[in-house]
Protein backbone atom coordinates (compact mmCIF):
# COMPACT_ATOMS: atom_id res chain seq x y z
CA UNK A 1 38.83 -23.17 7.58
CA UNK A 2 35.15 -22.44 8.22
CA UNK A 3 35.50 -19.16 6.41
CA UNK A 4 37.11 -20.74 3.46
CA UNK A 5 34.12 -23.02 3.15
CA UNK A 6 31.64 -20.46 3.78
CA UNK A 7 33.37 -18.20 0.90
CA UNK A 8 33.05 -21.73 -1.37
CA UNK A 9 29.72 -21.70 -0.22
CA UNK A 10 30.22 -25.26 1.55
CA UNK A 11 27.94 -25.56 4.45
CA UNK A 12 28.60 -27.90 6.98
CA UNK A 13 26.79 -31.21 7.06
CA UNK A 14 25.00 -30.87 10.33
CA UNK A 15 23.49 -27.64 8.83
CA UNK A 16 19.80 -27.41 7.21
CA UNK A 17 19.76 -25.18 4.18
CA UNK A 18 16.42 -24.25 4.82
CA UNK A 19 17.94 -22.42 8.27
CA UNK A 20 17.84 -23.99 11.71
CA UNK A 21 13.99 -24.75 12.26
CA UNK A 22 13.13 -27.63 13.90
CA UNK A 23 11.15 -30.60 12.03
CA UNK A 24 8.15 -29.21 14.26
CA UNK A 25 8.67 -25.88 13.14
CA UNK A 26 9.07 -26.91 9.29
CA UNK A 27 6.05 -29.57 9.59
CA UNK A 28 3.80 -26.13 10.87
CA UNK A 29 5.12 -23.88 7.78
CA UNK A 30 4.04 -26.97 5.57
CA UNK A 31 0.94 -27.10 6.90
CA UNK A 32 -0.32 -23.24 6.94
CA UNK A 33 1.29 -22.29 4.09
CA UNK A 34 -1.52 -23.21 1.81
CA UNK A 35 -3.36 -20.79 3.99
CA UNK A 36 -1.13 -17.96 4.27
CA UNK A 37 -1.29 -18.53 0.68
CA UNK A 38 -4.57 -17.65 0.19
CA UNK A 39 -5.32 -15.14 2.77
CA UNK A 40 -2.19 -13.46 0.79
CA UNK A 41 -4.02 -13.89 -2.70
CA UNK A 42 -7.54 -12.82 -1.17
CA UNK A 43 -5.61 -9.31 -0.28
CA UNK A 44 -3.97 -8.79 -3.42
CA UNK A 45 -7.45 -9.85 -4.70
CA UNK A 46 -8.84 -6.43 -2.64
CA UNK A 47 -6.23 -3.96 -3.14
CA UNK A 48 -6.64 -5.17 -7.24
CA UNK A 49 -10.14 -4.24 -6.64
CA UNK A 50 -9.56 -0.98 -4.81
CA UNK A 51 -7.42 -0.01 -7.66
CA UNK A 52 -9.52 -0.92 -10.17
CA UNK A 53 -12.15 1.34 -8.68
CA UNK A 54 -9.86 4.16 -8.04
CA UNK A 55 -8.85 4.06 -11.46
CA UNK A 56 -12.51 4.47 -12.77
CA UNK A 57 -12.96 7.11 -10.29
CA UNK A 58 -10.15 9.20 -11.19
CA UNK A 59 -10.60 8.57 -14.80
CA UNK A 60 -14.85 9.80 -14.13
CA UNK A 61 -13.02 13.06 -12.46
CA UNK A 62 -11.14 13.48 -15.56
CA UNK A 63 -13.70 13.02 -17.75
CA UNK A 64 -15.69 15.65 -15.84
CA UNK A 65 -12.77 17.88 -15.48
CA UNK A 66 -13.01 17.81 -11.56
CA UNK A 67 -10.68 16.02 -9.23
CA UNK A 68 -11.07 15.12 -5.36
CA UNK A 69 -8.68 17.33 -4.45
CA UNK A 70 -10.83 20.56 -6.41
CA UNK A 71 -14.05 18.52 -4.85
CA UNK A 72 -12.38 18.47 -1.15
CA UNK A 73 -10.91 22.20 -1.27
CA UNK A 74 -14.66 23.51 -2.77
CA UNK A 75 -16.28 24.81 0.51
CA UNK A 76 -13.21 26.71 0.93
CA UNK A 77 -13.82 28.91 -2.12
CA UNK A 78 -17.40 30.02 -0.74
CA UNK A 79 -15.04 31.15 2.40
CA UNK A 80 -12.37 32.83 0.31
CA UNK A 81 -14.89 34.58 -1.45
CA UNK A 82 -17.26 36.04 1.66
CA UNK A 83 -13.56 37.15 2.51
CA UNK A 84 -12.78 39.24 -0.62
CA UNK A 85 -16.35 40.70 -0.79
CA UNK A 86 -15.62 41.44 3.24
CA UNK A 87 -12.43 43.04 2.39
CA UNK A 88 -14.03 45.16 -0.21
CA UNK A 89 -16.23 46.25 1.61
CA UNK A 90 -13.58 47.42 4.44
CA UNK A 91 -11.41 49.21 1.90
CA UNK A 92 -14.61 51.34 0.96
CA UNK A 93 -15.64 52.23 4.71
């Protein structure tokens, strides 16, 4: 019988639909949920930010044709290079 009603979606009377919390636990949710709230929108607030400046980053890199990854991997080329005039200079000897 109780899985008939639960297929019907009948619930029994001495069941919450809100779950089984206690009126203590339900009175706390009330009450900090206005601040969860906010410290919620204050991050979405900062990441919104830190897109908004990533964007204007990446969209400075374009307009400069350079990108962090280029600017990141540049002190490599000086290495890569030393290397190929080292090379060079071992194939002659």
């Amino acid at each position: 019988m109780r899985e008939e009603q639960e297929l019907a979606g009948v619930r029994a009377w001495n069941r919450r639909p809100y779950g089984d919390r206690t009126d203590q636990e339900l009175t706390r949710l009330i009450a900090t949920g206005p601040v969860d709230a906010r410290r919620q929108d204050k991050a979405a607030a900062e990441a919104e930010a830190a897109e908004r400046a990533l964007q204007e980053q990446i969209a400075a890199d374009k307009a400069c044709d350079e990108t962090r990854g280029r600017r990141e991997v540049a002190p490599i080329y000086q290495l890569l290079d030393r290397a190929d005039e080292q090379l060079a200079t071992a194939r002659t000897e």
